[in-house]
C-alpha atoms as a PDB file:
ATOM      1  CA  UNK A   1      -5.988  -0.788  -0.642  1.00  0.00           C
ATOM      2  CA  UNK A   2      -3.136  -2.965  -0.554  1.00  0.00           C
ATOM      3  CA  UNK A   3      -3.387  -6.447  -0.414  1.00  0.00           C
ATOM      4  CA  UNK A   4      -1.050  -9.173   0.857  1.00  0.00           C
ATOM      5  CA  UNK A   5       0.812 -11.800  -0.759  1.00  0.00           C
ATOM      6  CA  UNK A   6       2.716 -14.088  -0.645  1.00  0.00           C
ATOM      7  CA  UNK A   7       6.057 -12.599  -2.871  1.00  0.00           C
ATOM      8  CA  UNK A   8       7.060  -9.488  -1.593  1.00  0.00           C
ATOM      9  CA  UNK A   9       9.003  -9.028   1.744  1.00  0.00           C
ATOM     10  CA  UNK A  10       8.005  -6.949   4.258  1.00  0.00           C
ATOM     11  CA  UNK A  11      11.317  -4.623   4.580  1.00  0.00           C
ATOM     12  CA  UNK A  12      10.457  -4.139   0.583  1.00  0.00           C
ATOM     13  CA  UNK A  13       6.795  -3.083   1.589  1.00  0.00           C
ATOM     14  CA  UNK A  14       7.960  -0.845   4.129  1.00  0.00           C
ATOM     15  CA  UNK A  15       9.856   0.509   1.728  1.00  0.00           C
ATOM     16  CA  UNK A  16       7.570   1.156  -1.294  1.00  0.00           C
ATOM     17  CA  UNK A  17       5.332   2.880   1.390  1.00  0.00           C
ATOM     18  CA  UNK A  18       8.477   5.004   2.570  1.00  0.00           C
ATOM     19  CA  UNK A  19       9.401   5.904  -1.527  1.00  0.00           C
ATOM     20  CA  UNK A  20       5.997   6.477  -2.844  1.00  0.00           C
ATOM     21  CA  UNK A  21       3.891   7.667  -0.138  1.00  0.00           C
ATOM     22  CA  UNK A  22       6.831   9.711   2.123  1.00  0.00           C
ATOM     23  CA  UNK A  23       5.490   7.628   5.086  1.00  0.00           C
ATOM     24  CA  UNK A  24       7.776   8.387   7.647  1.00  0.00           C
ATOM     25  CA  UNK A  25       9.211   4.869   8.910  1.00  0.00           C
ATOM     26  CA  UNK A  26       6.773   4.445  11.927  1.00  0.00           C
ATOM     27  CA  UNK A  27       3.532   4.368   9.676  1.00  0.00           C
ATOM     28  CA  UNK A  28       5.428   2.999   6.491  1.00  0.00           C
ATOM     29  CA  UNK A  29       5.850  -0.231   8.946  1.00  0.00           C
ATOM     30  CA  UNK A  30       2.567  -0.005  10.751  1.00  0.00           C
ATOM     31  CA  UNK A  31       0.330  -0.129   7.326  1.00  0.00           C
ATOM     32  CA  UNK A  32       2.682  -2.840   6.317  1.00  0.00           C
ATOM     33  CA  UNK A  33       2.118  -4.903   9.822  1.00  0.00           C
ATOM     34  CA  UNK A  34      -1.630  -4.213   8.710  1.00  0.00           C
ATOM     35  CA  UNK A  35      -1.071  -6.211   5.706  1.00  0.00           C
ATOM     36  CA  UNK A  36       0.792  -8.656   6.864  1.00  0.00           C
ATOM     37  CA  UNK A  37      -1.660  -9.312   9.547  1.00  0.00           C
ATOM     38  CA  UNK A  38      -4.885  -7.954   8.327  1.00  0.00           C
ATOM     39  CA  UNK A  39      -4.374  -8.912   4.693  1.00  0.00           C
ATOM     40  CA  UNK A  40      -4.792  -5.645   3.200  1.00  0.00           C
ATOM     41  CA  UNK A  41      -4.632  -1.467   4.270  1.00  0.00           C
ATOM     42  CA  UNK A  42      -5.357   1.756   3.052  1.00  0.00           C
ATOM     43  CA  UNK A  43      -2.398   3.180   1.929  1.00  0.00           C
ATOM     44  CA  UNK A  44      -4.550   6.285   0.444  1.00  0.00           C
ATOM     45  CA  UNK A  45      -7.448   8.004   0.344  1.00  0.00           C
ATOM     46  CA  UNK A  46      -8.234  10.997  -2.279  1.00  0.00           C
ATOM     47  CA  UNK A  47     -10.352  11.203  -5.742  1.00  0.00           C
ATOM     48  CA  UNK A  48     -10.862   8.108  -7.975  1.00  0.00           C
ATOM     49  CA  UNK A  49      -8.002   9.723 -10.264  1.00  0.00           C
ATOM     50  CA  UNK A  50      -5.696  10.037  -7.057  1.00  0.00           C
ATOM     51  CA  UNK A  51      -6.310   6.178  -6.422  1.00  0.00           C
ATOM     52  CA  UNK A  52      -6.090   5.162  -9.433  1.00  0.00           C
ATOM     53  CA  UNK A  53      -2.968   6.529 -10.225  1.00  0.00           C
ATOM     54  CA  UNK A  54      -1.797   4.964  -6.669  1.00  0.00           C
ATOM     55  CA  UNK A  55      -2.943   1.549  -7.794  1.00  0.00           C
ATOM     56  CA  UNK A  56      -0.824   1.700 -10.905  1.00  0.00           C
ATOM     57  CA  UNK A  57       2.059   2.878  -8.382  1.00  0.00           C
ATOM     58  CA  UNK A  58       1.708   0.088  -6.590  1.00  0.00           C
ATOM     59  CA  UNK A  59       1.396  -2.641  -9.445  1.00  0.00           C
ATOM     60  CA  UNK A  60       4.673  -0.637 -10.974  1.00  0.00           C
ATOM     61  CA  UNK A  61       6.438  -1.826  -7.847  1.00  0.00           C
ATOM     62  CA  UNK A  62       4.773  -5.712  -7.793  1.00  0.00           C
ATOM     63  CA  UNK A  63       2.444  -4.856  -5.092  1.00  0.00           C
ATOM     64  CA  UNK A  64      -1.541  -6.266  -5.432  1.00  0.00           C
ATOM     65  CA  UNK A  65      -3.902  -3.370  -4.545  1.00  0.00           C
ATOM     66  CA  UNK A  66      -7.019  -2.087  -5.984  1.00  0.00           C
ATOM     67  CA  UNK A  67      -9.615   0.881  -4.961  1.00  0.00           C
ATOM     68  CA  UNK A  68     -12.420   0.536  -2.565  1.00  0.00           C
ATOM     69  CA  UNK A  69     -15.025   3.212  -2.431  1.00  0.00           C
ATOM     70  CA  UNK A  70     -15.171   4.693   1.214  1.00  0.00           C
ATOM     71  CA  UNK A  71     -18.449   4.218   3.334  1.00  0.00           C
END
């Protein structure tokens, strides 16, 4: 889950989704309109190991997120 805030600009989210995840541009900028707008979005799904090494992605590139266990 990625979180919002109030530091990092949206072209630099896109981005970051685009770099880590190879979003393709389209769904790099509709998770980060989900943040924007929503306040967070899952970026990921997989095993706790596979989200937790995406968390620790994210905070390397000054992005907030954190795991959420899937209903």
């Amino acid at each position: 889950m990625v979180w919002n805030d109030p530091i990092n600009l949206m072209s630099y989210v896109t981005w970051v989704f685009m770099t880590y995840f190879s979003y393709p541009r389209e769904e790099a900028e509709r998770l980060m309109w989900a943040v924007h707008n929503e306040g967070r979005a899952v970026v990921s799904t997989g095993t706790r190991e596979e989200m937790e090494r995406d968390v620790q992605a994210m905070h390397g590139y000054g992005l907030w997120a954190t795991t959420e266990r899937a209903d």
